[in-house]
N, C-alpha and C. Protein backbone atom coordinates (compact mmCIF):
# COMPACT_ATOMS: atom_id res chain seq x y z
N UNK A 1 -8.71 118.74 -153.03
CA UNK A 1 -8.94 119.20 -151.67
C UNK A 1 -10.44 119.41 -151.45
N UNK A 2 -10.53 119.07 -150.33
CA UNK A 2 -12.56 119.52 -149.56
C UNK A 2 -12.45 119.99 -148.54
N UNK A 3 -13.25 120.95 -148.68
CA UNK A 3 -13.57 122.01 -147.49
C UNK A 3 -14.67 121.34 -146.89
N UNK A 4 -15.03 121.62 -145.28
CA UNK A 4 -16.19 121.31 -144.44
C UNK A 4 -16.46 122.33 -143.52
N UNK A 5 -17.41 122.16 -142.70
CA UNK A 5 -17.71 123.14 -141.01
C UNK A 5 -17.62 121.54 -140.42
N UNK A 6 -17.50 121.88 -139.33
CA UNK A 6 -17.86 121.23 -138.12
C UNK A 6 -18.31 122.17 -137.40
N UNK A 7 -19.16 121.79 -136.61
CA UNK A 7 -20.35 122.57 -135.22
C UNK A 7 -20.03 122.40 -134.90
N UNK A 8 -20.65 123.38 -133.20
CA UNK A 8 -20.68 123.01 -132.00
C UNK A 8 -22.11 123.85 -131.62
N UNK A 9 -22.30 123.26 -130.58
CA UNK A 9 -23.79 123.71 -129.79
C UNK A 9 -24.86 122.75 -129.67
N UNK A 10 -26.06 123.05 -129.93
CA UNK A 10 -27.35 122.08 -129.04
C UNK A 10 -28.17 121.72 -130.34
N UNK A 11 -27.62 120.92 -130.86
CA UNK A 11 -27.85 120.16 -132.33
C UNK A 11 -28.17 119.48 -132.50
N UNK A 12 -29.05 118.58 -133.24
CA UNK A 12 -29.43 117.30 -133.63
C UNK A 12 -28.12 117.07 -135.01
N UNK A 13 -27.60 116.20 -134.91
CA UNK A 13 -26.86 116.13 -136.10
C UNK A 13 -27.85 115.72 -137.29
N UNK A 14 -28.69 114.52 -137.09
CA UNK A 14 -30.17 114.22 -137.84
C UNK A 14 -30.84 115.20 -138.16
N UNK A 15 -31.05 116.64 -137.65
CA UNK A 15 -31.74 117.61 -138.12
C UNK A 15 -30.99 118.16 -138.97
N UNK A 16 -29.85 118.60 -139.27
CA UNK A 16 -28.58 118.89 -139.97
C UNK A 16 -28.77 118.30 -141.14
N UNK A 17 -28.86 116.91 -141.09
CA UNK A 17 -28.69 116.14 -142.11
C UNK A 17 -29.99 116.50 -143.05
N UNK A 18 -31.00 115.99 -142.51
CA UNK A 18 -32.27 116.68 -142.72
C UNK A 18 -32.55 117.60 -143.62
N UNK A 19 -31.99 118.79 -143.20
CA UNK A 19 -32.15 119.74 -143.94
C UNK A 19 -31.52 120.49 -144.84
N UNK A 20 -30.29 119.21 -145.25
CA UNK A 20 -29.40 119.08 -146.24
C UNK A 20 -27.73 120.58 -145.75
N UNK A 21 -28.05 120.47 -144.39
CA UNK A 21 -26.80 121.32 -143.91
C UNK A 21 -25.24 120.77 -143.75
N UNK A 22 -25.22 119.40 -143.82
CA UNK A 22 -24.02 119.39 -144.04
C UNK A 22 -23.31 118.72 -145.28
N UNK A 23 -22.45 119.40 -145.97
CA UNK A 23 -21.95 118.77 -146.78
C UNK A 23 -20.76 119.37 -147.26
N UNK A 24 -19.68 119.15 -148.03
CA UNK A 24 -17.99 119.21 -148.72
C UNK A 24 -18.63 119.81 -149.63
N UNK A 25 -17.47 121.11 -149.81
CA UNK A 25 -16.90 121.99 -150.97
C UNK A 25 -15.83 121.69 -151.31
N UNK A 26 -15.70 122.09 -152.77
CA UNK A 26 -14.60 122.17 -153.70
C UNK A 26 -13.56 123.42 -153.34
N UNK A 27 -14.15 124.44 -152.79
CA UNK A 27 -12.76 125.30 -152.56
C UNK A 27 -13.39 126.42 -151.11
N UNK A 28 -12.88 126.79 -150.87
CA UNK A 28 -13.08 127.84 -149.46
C UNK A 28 -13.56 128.94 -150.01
N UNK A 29 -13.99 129.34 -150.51
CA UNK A 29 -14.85 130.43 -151.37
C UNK A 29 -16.66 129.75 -151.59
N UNK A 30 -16.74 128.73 -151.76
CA UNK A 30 -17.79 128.24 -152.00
C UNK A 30 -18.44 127.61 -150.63
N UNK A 31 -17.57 126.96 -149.66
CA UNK A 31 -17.82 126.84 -148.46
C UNK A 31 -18.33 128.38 -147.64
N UNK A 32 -17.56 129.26 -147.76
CA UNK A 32 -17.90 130.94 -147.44
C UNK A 32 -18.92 131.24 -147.71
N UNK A 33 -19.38 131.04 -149.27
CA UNK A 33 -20.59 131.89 -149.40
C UNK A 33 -21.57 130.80 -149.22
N UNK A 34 -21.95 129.46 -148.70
CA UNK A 34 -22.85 128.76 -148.40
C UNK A 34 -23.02 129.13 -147.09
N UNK A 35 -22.44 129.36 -146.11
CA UNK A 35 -21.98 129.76 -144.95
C UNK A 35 -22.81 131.35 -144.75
N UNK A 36 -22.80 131.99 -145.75
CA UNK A 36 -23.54 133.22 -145.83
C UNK A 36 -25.11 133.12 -146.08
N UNK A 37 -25.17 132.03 -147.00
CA UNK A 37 -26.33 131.76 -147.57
C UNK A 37 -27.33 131.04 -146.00
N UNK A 38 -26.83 130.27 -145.45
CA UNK A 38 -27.24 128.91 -144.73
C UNK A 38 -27.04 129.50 -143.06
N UNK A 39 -26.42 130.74 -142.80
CA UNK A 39 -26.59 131.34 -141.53
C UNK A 39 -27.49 131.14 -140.55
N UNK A 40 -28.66 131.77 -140.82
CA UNK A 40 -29.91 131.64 -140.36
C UNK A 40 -30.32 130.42 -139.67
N UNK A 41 -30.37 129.53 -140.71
CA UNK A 41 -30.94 127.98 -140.73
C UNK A 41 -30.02 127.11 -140.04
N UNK A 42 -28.61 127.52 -139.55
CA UNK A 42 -27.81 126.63 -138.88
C UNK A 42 -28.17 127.17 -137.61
N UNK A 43 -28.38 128.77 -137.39
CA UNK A 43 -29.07 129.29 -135.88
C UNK A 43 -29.94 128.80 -135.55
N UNK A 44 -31.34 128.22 -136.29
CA UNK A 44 -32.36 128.06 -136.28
C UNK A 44 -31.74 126.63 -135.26
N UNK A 45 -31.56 125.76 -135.72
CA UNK A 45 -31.02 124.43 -135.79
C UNK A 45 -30.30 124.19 -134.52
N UNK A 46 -29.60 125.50 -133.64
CA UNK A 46 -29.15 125.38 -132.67
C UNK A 46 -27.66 125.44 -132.84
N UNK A 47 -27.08 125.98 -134.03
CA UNK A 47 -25.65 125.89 -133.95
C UNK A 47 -25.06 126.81 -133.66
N UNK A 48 -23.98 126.80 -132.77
CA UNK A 48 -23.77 128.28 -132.13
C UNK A 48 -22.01 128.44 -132.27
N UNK A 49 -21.60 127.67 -133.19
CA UNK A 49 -19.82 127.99 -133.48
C UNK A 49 -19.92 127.05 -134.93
N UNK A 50 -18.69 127.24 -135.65
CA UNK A 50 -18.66 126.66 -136.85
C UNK A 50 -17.25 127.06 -137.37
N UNK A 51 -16.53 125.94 -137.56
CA UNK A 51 -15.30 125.60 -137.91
C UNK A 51 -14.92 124.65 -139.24
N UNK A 52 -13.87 126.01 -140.17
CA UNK A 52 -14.30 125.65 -141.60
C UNK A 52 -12.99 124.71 -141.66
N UNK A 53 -12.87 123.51 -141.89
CA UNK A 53 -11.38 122.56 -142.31
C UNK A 53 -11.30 122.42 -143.84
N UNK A 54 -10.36 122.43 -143.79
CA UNK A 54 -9.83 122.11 -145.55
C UNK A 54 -9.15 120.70 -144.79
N UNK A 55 -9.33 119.50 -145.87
CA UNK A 55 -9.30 118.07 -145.35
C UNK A 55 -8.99 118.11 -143.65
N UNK A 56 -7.97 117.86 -142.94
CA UNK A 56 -8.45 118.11 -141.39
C UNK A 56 -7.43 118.85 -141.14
N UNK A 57 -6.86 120.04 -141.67
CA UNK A 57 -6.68 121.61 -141.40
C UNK A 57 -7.41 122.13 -140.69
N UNK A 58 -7.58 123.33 -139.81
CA UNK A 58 -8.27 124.00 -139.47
C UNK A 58 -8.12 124.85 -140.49
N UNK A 59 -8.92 126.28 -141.10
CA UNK A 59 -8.86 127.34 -142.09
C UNK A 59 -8.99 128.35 -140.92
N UNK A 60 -10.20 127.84 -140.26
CA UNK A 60 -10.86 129.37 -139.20
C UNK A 60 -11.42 128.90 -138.45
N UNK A 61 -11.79 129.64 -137.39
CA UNK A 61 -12.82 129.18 -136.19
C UNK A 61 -12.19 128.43 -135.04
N UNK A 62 -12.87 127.93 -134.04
CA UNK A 62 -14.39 128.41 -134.27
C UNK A 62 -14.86 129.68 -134.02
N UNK A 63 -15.74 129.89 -134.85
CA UNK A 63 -16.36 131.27 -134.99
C UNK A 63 -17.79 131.29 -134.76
N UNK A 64 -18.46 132.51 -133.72
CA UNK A 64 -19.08 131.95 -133.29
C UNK A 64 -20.48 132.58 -133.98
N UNK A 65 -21.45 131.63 -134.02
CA UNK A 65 -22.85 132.37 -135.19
C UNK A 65 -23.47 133.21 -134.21
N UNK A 66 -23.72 133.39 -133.29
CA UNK A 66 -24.66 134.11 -131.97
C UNK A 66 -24.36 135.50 -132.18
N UNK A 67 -25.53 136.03 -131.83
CA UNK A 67 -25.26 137.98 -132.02
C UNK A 67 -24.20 138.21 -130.63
């Protein structure tokens, strides 16, 4: 099984890529705490919801990053 986010908001997907923000986990625990780690830098980036799938499950979300 692989975990992902999918966005939403005012994004470059190329900037994403860029800055090595998107990519598959091995379990929903490791997706979580990258997610903790990588907060900031997905705000920065313009992402303003984020929806975690286990293959194309939904798990959660969207949830939204904005104060």
């Amino acid at each position: 099984m692989s975990y992902r986010f999918e966005y939403t908001g005012e994004f470059s997907r190329a900037e994403l890529e860029r800055a090595e923000l998107t990519r598959e986990f091995d379990t929903q625990q490791a997706a979580e705490e990258w997610l903790t780690i990588y907060f900031t830098d997905l705000v920065r980036l313009g992402v303003s919801e984020v929806t975690l799938f286990e293959e194309d499950r939904p798990v959660f979300g969207p949830m939204s990053l904005l104060p």
